[in-house]
PDB file of N, CA and C in Angstrom:
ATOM      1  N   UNK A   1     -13.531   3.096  16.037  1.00  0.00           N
ATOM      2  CA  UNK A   1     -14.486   3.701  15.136  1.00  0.00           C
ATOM      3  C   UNK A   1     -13.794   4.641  14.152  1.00  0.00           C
ATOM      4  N   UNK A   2     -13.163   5.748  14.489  1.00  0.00           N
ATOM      5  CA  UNK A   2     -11.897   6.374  13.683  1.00  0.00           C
ATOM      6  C   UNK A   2     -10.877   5.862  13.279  1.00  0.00           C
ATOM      7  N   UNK A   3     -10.869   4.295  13.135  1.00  0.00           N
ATOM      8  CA  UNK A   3      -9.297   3.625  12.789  1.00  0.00           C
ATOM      9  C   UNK A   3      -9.698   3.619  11.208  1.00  0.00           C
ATOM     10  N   UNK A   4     -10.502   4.198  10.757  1.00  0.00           N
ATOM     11  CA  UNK A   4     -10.110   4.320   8.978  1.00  0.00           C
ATOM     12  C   UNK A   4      -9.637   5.633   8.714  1.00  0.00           C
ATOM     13  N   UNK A   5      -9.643   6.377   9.341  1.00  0.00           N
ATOM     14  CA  UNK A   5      -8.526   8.086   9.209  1.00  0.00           C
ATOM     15  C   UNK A   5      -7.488   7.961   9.885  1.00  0.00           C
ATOM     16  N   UNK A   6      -7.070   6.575  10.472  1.00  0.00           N
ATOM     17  CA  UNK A   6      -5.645   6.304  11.181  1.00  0.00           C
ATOM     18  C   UNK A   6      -4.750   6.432   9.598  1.00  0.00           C
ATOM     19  N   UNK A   7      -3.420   7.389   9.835  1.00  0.00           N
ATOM     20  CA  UNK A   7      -2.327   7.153   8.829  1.00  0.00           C
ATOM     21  C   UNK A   7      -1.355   6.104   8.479  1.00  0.00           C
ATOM     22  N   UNK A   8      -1.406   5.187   8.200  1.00  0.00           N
ATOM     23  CA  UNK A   8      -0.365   4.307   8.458  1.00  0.00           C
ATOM     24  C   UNK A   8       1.157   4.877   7.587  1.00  0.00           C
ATOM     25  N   UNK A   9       0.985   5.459   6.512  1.00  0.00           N
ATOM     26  CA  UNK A   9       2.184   6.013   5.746  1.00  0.00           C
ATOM     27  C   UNK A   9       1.619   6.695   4.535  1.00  0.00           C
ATOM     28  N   UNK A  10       2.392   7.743   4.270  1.00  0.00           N
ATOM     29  CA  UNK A  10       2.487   8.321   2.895  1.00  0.00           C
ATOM     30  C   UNK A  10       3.557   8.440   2.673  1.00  0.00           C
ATOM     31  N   UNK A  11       3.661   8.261   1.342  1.00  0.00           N
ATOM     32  CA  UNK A  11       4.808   8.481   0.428  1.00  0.00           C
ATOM     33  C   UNK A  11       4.859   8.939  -0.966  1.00  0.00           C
ATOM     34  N   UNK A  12       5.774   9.948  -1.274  1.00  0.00           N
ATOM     35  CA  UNK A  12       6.074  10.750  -2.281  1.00  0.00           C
ATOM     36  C   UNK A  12       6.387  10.596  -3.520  1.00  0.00           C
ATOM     37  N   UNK A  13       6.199  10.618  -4.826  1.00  0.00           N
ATOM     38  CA  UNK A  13       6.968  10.133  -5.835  1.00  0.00           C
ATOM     39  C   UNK A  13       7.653  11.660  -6.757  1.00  0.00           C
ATOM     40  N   UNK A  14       8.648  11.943  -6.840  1.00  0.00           N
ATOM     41  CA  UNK A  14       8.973  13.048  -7.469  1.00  0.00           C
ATOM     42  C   UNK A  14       9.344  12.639  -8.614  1.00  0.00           C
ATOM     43  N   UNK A  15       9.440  14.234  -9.227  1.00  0.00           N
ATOM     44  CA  UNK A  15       9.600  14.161 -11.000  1.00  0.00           C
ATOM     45  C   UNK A  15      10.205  13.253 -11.387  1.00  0.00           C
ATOM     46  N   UNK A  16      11.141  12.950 -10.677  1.00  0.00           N
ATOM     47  CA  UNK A  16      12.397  12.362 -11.078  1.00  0.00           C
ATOM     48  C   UNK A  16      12.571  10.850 -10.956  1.00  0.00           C
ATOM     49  N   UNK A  17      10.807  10.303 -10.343  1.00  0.00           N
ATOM     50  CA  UNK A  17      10.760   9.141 -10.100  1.00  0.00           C
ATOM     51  C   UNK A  17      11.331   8.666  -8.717  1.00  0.00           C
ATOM     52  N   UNK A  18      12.088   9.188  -7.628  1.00  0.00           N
ATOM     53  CA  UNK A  18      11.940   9.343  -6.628  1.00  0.00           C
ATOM     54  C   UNK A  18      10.975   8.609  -5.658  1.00  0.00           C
ATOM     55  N   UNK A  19      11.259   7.759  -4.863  1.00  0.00           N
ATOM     56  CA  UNK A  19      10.356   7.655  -3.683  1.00  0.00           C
ATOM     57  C   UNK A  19      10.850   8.037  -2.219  1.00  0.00           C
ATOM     58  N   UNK A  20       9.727   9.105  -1.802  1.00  0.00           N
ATOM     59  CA  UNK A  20       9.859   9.862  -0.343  1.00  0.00           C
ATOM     60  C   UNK A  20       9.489   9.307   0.864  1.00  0.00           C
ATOM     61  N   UNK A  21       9.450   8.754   1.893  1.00  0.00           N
ATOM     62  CA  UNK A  21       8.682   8.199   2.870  1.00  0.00           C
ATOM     63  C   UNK A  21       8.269   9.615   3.553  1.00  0.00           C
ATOM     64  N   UNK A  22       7.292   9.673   3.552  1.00  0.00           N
ATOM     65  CA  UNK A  22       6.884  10.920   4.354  1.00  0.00           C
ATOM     66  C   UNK A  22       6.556  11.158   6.194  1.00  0.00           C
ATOM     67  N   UNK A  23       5.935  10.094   6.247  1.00  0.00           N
ATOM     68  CA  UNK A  23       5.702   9.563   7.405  1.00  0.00           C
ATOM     69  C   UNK A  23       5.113   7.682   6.889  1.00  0.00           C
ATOM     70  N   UNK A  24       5.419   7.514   8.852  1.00  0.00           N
ATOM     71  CA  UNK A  24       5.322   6.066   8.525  1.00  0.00           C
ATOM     72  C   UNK A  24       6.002   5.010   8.481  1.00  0.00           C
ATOM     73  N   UNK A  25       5.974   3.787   9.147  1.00  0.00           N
ATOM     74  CA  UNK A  25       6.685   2.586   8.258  1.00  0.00           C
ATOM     75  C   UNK A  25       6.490   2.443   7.002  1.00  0.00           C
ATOM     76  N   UNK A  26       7.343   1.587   6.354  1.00  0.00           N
ATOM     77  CA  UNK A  26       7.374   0.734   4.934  1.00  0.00           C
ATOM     78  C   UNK A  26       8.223  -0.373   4.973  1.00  0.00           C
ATOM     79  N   UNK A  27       7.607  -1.281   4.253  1.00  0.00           N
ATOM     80  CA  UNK A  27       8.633  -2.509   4.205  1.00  0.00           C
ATOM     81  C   UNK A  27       9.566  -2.305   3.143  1.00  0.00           C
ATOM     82  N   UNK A  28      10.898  -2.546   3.473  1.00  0.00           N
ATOM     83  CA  UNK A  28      11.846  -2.705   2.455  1.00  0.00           C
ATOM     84  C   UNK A  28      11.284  -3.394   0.725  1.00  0.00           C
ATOM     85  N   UNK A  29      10.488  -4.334   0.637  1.00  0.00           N
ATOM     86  CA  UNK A  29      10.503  -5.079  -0.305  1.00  0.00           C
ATOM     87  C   UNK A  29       9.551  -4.054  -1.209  1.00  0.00           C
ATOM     88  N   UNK A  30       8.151  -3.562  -0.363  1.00  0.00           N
ATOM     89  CA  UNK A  30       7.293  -3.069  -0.968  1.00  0.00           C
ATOM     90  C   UNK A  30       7.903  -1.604  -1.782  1.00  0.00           C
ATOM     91  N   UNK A  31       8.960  -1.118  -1.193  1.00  0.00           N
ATOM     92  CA  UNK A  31       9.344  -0.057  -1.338  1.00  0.00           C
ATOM     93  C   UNK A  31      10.441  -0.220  -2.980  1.00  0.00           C
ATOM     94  N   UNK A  32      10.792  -1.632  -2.822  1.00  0.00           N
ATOM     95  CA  UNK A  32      11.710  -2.186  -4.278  1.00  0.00           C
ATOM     96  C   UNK A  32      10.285  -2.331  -5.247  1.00  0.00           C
ATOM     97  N   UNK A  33       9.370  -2.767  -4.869  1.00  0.00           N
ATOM     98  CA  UNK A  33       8.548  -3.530  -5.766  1.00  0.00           C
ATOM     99  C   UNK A  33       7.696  -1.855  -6.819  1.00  0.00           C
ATOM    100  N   UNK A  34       7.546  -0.875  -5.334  1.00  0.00           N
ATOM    101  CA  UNK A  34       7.033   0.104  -5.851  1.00  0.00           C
ATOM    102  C   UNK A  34       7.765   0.981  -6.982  1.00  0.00           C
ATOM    103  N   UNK A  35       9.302   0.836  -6.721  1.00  0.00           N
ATOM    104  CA  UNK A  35      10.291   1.678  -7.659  1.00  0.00           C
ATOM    105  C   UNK A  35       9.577   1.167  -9.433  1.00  0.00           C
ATOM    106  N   UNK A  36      10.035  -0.209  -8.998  1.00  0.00           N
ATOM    107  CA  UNK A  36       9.382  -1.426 -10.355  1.00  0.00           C
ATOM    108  C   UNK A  36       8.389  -0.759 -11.092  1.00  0.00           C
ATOM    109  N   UNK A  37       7.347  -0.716 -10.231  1.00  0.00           N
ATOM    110  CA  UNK A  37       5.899  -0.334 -11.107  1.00  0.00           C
ATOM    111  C   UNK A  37       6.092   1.584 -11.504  1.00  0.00           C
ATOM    112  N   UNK A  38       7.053   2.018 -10.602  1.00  0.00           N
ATOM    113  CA  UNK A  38       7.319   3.657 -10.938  1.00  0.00           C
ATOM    114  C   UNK A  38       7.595   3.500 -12.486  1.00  0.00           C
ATOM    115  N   UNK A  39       8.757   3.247 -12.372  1.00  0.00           N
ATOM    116  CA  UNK A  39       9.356   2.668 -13.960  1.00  0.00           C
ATOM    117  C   UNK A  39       8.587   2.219 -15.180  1.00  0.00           C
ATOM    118  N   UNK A  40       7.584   0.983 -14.872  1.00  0.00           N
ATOM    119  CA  UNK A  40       7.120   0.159 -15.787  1.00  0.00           C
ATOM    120  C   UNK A  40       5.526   1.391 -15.979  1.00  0.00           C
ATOM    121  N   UNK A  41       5.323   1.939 -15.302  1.00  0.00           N
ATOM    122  CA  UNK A  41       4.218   2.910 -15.824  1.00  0.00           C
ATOM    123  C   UNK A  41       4.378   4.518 -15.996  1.00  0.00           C
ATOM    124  N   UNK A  42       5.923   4.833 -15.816  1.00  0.00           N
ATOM    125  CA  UNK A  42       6.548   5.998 -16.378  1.00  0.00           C
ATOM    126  C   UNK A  42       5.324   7.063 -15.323  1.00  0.00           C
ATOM    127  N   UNK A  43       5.591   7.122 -14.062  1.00  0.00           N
ATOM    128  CA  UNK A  43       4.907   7.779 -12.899  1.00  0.00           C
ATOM    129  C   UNK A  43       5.936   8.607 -12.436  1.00  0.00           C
ATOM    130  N   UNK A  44       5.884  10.069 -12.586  1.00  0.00           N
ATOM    131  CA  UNK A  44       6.381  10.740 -12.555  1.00  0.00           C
ATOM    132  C   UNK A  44       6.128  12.010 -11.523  1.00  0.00           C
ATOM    133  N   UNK A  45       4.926  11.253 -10.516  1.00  0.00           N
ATOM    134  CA  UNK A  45       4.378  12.236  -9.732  1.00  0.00           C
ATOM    135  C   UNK A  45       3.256  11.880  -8.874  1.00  0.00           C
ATOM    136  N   UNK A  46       3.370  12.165  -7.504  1.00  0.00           N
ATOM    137  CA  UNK A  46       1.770  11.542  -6.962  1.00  0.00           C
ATOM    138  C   UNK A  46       2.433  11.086  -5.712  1.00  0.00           C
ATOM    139  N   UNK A  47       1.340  10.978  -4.804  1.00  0.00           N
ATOM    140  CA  UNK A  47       1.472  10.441  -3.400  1.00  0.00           C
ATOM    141  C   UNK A  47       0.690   9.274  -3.367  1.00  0.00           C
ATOM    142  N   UNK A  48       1.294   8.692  -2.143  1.00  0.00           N
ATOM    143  CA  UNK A  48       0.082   7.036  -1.730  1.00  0.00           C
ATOM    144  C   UNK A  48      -0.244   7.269  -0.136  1.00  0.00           C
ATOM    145  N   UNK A  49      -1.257   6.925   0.171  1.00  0.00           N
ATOM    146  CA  UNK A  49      -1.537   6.944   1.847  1.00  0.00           C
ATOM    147  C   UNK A  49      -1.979   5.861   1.882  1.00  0.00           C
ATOM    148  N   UNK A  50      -1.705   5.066   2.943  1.00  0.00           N
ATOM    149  CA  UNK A  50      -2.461   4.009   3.629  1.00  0.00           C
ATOM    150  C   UNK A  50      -3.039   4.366   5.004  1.00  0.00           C
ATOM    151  N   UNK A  51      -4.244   3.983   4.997  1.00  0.00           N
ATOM    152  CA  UNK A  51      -5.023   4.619   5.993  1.00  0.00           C
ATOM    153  C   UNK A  51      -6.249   2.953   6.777  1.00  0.00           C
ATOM    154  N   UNK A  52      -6.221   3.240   7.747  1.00  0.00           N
ATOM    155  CA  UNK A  52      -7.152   2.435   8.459  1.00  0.00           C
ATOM    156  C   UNK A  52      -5.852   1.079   9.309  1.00  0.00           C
ATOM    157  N   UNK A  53      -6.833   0.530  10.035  1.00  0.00           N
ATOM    158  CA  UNK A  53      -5.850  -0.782  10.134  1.00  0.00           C
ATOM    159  C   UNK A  53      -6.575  -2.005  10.531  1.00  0.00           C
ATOM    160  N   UNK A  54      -5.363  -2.807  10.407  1.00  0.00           N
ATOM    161  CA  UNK A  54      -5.857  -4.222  10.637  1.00  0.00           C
ATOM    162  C   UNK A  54      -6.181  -4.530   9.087  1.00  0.00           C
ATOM    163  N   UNK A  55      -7.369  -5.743   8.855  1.00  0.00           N
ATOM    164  CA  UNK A  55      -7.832  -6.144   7.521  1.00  0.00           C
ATOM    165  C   UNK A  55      -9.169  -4.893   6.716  1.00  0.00           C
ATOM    166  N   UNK A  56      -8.647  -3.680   7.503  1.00  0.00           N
ATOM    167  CA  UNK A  56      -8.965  -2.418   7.027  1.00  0.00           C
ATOM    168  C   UNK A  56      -8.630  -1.440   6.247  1.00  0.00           C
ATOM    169  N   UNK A  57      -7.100  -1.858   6.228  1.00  0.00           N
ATOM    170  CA  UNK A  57      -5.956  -1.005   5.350  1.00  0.00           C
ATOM    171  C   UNK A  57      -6.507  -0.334   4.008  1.00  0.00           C
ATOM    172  N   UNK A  58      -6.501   0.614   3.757  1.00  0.00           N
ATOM    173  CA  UNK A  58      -6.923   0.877   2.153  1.00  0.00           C
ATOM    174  C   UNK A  58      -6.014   1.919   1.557  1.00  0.00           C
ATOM    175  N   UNK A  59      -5.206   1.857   0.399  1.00  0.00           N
ATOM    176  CA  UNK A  59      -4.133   2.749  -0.384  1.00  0.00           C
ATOM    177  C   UNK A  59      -4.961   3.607  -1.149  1.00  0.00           C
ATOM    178  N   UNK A  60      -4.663   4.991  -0.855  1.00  0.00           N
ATOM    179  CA  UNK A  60      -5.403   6.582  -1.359  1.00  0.00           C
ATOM    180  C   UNK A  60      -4.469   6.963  -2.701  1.00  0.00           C
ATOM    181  N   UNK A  61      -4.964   7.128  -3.411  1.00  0.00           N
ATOM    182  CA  UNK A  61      -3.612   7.442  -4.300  1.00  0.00           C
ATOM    183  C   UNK A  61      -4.439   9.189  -4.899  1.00  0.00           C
ATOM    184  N   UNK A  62      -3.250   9.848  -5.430  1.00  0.00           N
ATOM    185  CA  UNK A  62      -3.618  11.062  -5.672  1.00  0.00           C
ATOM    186  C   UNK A  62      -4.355  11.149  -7.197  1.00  0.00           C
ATOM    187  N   UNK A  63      -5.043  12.382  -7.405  1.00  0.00           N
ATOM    188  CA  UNK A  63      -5.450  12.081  -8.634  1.00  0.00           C
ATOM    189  C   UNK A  63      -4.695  12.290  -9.983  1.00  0.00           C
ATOM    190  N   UNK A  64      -3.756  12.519 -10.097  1.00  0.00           N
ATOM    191  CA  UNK A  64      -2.935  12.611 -11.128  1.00  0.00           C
ATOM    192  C   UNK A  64      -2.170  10.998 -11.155  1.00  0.00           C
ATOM    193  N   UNK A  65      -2.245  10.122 -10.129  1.00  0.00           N
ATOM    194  CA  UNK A  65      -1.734   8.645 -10.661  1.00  0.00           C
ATOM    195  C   UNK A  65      -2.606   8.071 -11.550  1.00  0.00           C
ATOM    196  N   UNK A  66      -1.841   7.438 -12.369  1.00  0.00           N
ATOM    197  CA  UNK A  66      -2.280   6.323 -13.329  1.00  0.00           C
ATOM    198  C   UNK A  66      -3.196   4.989 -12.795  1.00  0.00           C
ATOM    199  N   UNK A  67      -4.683   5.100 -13.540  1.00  0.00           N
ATOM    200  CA  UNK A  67      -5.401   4.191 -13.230  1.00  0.00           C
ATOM    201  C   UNK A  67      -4.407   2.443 -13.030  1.00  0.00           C
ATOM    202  N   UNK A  68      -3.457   2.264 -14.236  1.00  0.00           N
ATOM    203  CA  UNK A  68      -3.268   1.052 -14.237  1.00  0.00           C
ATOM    204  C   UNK A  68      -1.849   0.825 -13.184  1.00  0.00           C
ATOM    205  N   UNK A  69      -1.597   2.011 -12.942  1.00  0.00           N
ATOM    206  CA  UNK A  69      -0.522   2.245 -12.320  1.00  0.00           C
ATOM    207  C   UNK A  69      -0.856   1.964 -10.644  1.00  0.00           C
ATOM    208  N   UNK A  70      -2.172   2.133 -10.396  1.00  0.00           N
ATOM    209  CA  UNK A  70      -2.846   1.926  -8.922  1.00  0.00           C
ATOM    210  C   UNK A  70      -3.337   0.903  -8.627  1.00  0.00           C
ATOM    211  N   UNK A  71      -3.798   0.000  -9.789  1.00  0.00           N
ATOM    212  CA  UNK A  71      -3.561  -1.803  -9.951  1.00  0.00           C
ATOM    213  C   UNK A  71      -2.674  -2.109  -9.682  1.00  0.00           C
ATOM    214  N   UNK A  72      -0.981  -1.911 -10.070  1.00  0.00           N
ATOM    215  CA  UNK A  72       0.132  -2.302  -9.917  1.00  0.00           C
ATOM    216  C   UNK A  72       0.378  -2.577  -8.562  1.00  0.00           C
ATOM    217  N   UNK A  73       0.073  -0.933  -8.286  1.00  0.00           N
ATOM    218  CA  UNK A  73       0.837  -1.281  -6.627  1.00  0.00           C
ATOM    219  C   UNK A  73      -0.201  -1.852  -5.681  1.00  0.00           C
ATOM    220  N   UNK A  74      -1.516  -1.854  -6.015  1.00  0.00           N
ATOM    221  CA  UNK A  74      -2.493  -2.889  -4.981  1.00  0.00           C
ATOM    222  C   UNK A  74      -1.874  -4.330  -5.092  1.00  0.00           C
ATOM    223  N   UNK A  75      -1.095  -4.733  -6.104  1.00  0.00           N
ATOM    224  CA  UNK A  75      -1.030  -6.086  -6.470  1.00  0.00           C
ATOM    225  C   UNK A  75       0.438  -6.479  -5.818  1.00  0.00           C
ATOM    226  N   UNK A  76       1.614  -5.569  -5.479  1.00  0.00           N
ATOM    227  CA  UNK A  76       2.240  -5.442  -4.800  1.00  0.00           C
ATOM    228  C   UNK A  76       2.499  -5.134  -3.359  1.00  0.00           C
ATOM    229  N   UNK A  77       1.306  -4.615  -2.670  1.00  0.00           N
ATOM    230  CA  UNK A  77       1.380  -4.104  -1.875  1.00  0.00           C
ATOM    231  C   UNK A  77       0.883  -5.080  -0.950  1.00  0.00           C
ATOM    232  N   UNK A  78       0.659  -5.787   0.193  1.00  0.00           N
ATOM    233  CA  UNK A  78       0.658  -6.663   1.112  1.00  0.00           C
ATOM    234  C   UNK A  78       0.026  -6.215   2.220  1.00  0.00           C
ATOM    235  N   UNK A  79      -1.044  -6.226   2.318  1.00  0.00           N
ATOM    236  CA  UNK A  79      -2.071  -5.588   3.847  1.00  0.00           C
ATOM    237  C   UNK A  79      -1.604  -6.744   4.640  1.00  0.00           C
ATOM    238  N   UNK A  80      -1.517  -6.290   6.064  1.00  0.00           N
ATOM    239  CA  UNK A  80      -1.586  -7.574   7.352  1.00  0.00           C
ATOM    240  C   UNK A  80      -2.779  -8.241   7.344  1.00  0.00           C
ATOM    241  N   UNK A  81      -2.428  -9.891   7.528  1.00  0.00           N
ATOM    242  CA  UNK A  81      -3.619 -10.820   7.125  1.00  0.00           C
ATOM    243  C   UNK A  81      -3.958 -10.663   8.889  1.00  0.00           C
ATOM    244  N   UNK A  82      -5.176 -10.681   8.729  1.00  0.00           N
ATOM    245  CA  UNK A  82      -5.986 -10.639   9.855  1.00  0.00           C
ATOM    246  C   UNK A  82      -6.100 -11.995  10.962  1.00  0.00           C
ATOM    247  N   UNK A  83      -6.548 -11.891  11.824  1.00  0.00           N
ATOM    248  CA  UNK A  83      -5.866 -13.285  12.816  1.00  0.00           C
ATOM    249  C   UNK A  83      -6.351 -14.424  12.447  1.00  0.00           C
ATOM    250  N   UNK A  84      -5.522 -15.442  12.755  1.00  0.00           N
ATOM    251  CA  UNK A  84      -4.853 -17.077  12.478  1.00  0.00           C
ATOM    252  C   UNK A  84      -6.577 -17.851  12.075  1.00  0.00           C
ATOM    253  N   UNK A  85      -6.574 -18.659  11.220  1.00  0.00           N
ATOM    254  CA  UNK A  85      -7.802 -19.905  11.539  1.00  0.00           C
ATOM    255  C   UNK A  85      -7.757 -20.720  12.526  1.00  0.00           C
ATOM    256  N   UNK A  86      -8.421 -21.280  12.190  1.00  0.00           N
ATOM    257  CA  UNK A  86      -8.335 -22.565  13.390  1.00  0.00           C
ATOM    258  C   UNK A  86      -7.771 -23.727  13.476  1.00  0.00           C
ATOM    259  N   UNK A  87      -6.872 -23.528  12.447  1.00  0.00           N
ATOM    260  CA  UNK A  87      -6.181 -24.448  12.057  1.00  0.00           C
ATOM    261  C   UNK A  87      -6.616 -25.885  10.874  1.00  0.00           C
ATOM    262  N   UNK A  88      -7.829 -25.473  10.342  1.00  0.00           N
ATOM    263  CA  UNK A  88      -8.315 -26.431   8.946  1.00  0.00           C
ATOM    264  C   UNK A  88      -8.534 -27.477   9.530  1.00  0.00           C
ATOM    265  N   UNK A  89      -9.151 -27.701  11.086  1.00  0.00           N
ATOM    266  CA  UNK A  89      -9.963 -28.288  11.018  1.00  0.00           C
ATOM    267  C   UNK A  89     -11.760 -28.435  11.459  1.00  0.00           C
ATOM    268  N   UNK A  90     -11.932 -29.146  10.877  1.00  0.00           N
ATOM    269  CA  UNK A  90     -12.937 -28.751  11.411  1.00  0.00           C
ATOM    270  C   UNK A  90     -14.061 -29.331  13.099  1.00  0.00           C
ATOM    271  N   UNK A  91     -15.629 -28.787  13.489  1.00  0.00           N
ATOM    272  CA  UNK A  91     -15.267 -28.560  14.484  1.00  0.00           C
ATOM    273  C   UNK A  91     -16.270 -29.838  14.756  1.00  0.00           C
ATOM    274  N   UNK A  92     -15.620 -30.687  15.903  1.00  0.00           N
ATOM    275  CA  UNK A  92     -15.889 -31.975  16.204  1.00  0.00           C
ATOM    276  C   UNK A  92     -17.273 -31.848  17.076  1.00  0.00           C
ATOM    277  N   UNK A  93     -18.478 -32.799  17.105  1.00  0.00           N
ATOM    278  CA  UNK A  93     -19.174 -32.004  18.287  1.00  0.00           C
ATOM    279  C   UNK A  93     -20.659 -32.635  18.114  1.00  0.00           C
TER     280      UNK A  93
END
């Protein structure tokens, strides 16, 4: 019932363009992809939280980030896909 105030990670972006892991995992890739969009939207400041889990995940961003800049990294960013189908087929019966 409280797994949407679960932390999964925050992370830092300083003046300097900087990324902090604050707490938390991160995947290596997401963490290249995020530098990318630092750069390409000149973000110079702001935190991200991911909070909840499972196909619950949702990214908090602070209010000084850039609207188009918080598109970027949703579009980069990779929630865990929630469990397997049934394999495409369908059900005999």
């Amino acid at each position: 019932m409280l797994d949407r105030f679960r932390l999964n990670f925050r992370l830092r972006i300083d003046r300097d363009r900087q990324i902090r892991v604050q707490c938390g995992k991160v995947s290596p890739r997401f963490l290249r992809e995020l530098a990318d969009v630092i750069a390409l939207f000149d973000i110079r400041g702001g935190a991200i939280e991911c909070k909840g889990r499972g196909t619950r995940m949702r990214l908090i961003f602070t209010d000084g980030f850039p609207q188009a800049g918080r598109q970027a990294v949703r579009n980069v960013w990779q929630p865990p896909s929630g469990p397997g189908g049934g394999g495409g087929m369908r059900a005999a019966g």
